[in-house]
Protein backbone atom coordinates (compact mmCIF):
# COMPACT_ATOMS: atom_id res chain seq x y z
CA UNK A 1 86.27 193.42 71.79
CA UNK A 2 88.64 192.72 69.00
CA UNK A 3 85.26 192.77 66.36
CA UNK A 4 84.75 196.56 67.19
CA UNK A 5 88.64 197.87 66.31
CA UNK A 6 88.97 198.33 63.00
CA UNK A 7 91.84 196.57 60.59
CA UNK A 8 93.62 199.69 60.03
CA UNK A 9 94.37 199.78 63.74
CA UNK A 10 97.20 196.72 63.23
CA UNK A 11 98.36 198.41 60.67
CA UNK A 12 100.97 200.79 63.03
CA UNK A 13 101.76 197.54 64.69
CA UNK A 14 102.96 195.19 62.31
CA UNK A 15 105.30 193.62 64.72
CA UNK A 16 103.08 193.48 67.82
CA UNK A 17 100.63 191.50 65.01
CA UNK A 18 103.53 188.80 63.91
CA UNK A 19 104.40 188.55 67.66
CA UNK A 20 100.85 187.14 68.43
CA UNK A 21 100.58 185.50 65.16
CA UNK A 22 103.56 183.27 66.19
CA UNK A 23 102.67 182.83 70.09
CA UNK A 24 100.01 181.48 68.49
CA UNK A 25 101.56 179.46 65.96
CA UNK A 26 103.96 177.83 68.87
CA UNK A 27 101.39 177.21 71.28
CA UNK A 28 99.31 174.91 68.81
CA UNK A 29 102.33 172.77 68.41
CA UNK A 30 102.93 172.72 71.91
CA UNK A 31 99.68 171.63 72.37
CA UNK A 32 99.95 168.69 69.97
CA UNK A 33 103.36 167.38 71.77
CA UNK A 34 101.74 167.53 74.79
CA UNK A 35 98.33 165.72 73.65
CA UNK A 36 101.91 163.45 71.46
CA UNK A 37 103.44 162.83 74.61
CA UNK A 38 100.66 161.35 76.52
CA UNK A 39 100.58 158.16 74.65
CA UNK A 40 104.19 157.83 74.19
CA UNK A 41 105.16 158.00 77.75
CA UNK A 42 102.00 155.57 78.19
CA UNK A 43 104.02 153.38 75.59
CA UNK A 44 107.42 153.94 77.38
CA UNK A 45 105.85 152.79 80.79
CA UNK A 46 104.30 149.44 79.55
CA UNK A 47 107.51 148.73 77.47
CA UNK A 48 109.72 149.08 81.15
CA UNK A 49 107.02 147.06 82.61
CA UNK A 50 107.05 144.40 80.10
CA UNK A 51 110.46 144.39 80.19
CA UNK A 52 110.48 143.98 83.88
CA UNK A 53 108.03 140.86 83.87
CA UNK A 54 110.33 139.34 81.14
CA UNK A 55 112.92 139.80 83.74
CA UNK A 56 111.01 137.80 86.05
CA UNK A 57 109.84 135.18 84.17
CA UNK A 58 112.94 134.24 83.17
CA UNK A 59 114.41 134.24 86.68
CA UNK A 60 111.13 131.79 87.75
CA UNK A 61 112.14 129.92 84.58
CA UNK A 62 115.58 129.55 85.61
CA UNK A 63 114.51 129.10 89.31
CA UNK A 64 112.03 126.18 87.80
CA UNK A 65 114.81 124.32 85.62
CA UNK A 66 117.05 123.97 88.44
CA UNK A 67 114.57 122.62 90.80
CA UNK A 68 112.25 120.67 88.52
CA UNK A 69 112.73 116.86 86.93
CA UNK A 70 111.17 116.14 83.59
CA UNK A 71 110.63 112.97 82.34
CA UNK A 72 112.20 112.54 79.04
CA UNK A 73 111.02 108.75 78.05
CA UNK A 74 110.14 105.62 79.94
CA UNK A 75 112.65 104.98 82.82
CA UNK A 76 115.18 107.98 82.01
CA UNK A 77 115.09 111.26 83.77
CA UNK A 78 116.46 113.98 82.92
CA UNK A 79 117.78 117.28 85.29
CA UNK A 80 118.39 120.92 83.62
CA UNK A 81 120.35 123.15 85.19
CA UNK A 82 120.60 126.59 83.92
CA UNK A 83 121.23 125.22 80.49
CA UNK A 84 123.44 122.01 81.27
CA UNK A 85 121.72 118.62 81.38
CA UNK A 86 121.99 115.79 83.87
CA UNK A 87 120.31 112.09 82.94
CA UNK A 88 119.96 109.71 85.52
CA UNK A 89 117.92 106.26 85.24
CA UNK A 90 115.39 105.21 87.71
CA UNK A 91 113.36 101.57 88.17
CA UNK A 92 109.99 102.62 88.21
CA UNK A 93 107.85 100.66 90.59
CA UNK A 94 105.28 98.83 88.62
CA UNK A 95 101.64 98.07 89.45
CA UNK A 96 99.86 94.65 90.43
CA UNK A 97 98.40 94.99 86.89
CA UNK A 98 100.99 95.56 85.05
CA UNK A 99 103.54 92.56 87.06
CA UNK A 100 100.82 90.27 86.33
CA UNK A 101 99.58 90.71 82.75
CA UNK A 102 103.33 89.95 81.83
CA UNK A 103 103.71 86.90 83.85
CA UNK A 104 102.05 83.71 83.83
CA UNK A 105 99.53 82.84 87.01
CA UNK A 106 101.48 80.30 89.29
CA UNK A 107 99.07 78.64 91.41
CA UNK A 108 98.91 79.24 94.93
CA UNK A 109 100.35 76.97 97.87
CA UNK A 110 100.22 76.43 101.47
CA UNK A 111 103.86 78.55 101.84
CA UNK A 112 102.00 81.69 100.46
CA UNK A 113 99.07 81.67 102.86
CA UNK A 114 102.02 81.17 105.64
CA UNK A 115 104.12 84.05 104.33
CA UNK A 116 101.34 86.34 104.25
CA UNK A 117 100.33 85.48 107.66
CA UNK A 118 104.06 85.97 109.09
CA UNK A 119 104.05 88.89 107.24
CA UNK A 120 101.02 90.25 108.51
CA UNK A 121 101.77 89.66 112.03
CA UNK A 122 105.69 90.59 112.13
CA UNK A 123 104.78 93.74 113.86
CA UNK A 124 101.53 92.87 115.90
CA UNK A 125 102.56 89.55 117.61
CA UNK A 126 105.87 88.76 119.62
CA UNK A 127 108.77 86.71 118.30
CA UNK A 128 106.82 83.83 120.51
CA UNK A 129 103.33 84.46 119.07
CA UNK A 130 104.54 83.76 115.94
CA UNK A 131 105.94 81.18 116.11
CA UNK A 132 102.54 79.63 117.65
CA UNK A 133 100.76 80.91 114.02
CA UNK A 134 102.71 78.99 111.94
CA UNK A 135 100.34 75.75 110.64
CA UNK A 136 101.50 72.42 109.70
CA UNK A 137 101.49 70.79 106.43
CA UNK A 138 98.62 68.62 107.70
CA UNK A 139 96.54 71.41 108.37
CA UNK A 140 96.00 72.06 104.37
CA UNK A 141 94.11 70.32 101.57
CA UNK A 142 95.98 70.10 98.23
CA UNK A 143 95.43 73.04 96.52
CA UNK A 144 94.19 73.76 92.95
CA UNK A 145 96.30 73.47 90.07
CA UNK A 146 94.26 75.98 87.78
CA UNK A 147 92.80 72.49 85.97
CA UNK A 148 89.70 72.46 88.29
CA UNK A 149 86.57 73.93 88.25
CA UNK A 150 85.10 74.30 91.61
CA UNK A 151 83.25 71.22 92.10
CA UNK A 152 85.68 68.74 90.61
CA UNK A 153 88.09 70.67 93.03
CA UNK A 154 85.97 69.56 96.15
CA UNK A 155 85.13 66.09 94.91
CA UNK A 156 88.49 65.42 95.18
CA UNK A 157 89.66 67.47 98.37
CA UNK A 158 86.43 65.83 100.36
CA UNK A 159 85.85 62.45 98.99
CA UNK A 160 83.10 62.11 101.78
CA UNK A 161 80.96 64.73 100.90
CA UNK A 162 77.74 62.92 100.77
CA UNK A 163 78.54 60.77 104.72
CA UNK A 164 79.87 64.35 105.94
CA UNK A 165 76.27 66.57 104.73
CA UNK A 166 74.26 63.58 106.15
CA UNK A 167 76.08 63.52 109.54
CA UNK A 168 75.70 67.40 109.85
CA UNK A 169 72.44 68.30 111.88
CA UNK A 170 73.06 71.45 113.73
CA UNK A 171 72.08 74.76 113.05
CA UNK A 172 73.88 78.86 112.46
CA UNK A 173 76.68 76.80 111.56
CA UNK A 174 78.11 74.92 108.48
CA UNK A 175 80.53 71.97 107.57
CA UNK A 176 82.15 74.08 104.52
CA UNK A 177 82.93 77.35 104.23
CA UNK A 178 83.84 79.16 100.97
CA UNK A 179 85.77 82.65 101.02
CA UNK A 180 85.61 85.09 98.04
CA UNK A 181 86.40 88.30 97.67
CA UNK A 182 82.72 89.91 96.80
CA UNK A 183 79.38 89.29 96.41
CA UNK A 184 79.37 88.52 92.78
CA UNK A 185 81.70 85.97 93.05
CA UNK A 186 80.07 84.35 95.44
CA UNK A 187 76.50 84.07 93.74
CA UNK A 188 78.96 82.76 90.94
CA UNK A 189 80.63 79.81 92.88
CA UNK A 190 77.36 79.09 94.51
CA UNK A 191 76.19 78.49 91.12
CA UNK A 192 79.50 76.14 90.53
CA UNK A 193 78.13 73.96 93.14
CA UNK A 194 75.68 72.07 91.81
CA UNK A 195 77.31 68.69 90.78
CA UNK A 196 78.83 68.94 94.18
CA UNK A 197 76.40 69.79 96.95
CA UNK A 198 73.66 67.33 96.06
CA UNK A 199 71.27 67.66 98.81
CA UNK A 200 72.90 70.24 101.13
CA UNK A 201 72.28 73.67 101.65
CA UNK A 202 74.02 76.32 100.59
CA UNK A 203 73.84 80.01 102.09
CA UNK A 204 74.87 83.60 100.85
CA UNK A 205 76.97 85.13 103.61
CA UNK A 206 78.07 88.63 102.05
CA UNK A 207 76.53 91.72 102.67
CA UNK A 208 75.09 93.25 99.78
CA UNK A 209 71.31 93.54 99.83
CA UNK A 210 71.34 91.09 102.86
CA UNK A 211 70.80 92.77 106.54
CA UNK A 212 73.02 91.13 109.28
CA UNK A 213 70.30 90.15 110.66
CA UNK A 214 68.52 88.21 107.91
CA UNK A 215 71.60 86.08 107.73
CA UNK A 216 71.03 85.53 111.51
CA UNK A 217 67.68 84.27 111.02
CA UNK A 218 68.68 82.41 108.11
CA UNK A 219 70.69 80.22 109.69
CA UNK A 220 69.10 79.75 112.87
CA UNK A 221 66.08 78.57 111.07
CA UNK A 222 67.77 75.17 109.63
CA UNK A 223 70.55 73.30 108.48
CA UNK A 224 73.00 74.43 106.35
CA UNK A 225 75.78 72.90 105.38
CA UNK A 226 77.98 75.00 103.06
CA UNK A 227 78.53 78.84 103.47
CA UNK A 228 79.73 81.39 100.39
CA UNK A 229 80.53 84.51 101.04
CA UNK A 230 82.82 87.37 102.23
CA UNK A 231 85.79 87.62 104.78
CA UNK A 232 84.12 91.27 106.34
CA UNK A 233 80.34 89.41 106.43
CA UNK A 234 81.98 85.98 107.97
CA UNK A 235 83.92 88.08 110.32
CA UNK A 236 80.60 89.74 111.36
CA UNK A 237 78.30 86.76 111.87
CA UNK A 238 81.14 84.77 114.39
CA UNK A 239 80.91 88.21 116.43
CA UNK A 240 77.63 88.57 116.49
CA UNK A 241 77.51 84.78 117.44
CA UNK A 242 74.97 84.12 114.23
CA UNK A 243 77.95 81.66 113.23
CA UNK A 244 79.45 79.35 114.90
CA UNK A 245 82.75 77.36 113.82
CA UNK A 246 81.71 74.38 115.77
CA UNK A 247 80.71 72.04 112.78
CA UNK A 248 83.64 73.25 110.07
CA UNK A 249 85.52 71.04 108.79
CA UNK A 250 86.82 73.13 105.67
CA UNK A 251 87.69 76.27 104.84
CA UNK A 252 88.32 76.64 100.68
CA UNK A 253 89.56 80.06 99.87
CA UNK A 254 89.21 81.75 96.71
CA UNK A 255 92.37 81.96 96.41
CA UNK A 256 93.55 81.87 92.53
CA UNK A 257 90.51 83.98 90.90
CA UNK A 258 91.69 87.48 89.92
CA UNK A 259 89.14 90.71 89.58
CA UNK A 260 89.37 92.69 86.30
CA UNK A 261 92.77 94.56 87.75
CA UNK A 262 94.12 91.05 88.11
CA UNK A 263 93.94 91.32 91.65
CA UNK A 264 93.76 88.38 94.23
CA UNK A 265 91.70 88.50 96.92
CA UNK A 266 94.45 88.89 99.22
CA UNK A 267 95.85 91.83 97.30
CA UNK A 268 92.99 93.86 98.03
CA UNK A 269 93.66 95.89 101.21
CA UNK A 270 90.49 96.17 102.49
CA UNK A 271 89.15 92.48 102.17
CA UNK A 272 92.81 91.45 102.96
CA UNK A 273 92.48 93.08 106.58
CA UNK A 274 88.83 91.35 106.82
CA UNK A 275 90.49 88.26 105.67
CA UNK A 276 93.12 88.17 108.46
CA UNK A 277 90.50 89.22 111.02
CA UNK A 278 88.84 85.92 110.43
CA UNK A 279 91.54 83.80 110.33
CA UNK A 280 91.87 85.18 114.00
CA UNK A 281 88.68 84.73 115.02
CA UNK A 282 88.94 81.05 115.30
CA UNK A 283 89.99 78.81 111.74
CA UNK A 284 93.81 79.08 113.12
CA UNK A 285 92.64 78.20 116.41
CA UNK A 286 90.14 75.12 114.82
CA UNK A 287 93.71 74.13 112.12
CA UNK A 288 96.07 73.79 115.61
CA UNK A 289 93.50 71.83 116.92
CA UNK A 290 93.34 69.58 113.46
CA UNK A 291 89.43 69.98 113.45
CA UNK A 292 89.66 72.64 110.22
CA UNK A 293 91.74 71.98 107.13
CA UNK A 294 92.33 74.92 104.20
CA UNK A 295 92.37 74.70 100.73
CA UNK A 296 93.60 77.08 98.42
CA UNK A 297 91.06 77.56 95.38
């Protein structure tokens, strides 16, 4: 309606004219500071909220440095505690590995194999019980002095051989039985045999790629006279009555040889619990008896 009045109409109202001219001039201004003070109370928010997180992350930090322990170089430890510093020195417990690749390899003797059977029993057998495991001196062959390989170890441990192997004519059981820690080493002291064994028979008793009952059959079918294989697979046969300790007359164990870790095969958990198993299920009986001698390998 304003396009119909004419101009000479605001002319008897000058002031009325600057009145509206200036509303209008202050509302545009207020319009910016309002469209200004969007953004900077958007800005003053996320600055009190940063703030606030700062707050809190240095409160977890400072909750974190009194509770935490970081390691400042090999054995020395160091505590922070809201700015002070504590050191203390600890032993740290080394590794199988790492004991062993500093030290030289001592051969093994009849006093280990009787400390680790103590040990192993302390806490399954009574003060009377163990006493009955411990072997005599005459129950063990002399034991390798890291100088032998396997067959110049036996030539000398069972001067006899070749009057035992003949002698030997039953079957699912053997005159000499070897005990390794896996299958590998086994196919590789089988192999060691060969200026030993002369005519006898040896047999893989581990169980990788051979069924239980193969081995069964195996030995049921003729005479063997030596046995290689594994503590859990041994264990298993005697059980299952596929082997029988009758004919034994040794037991070598494979006891020096060390895995890629440096591990023995006692130090092994797993084949270490197998091992003991079979030592229970009838070579201490057949040592007390002095039909079964051990050698340590």
């Amino acid at each position: 309606y304003m396009k119909d009045i004419s101009p000479s109409f605001f002319s008897y109202f000058p002031d009325a004219c600057e009145s509206e001219e200036e509303t209008e001039q202050e509302k545009q201004p207020t319009e910016k500071t309002k469209t200004e003070t969007k953004p900077e109370k958007r800005k003053r928010i996320t600055e009190k909220t940063v703030k606030a997180k700062k707050k809190k992350s240095e409160q977890r930090e400072t909750r974190i440095i009194a509770c935490t322990v970081a390691q400042s170089s090999g054995s020395h430890w160091a505590l922070s505690l809201n700015g002070s510093s504590i050191y203390f020195v600890f032993q740290k417990k080394k590794t199988i590995t790492e004991v062993l690749a500093t030290s030289e390899p001592k051969p093994g003797c009849p006093a280990d194999l009787q400390n680790l059977v103590t040990q192993y029993f302390s806490d399954k057998r009574s003060v009377i019980e163990q006493e009955e495991l411990k072997l005599q001196d005459s129950c063990f062959l002399s034991s390798n002095d890291l100088t032998h390989s396997l067959s110049s170890y036996l030539k000398q441990v069972c001067p006899k051989w070749a009057k035992i192997q003949k002698q030997h004519t039953g079957k699912s059981s053997v005159v000499l039985l070897i005990v390794c820690s896996s299958a590998l080493r086994a196919i590789e002291l089988i192999k060691q045999l060969t200026t030993f064994k002369g005519e006898a028979k040896a047999v893989k008793l581990f169980a990788k790629h051979i069924k239980i009952e193969e081995q069964v059959k195996l030995l049921q079918k003729g005479v063997t006279h030596i046995g290689v294989g594994t503590p859990g697979r041994i264990s298993a046969l005697i059980e299952k009555e596929g082997l029988n300790l009758q004919a034994l007359k040794y037991v070598v164990l494979d006891w020096n040889w060390r895995d890629q870790k440096l591990r023995r095969m006692v130090d092994i958990p797993e084949i270490k619990l197998d091992f003991m198993k079979l030592l229970e299920n009838g070579i201490l009986n057949g040592c007390k008896d002095d039909k079964v001698k051990i050698g340590l390998f």
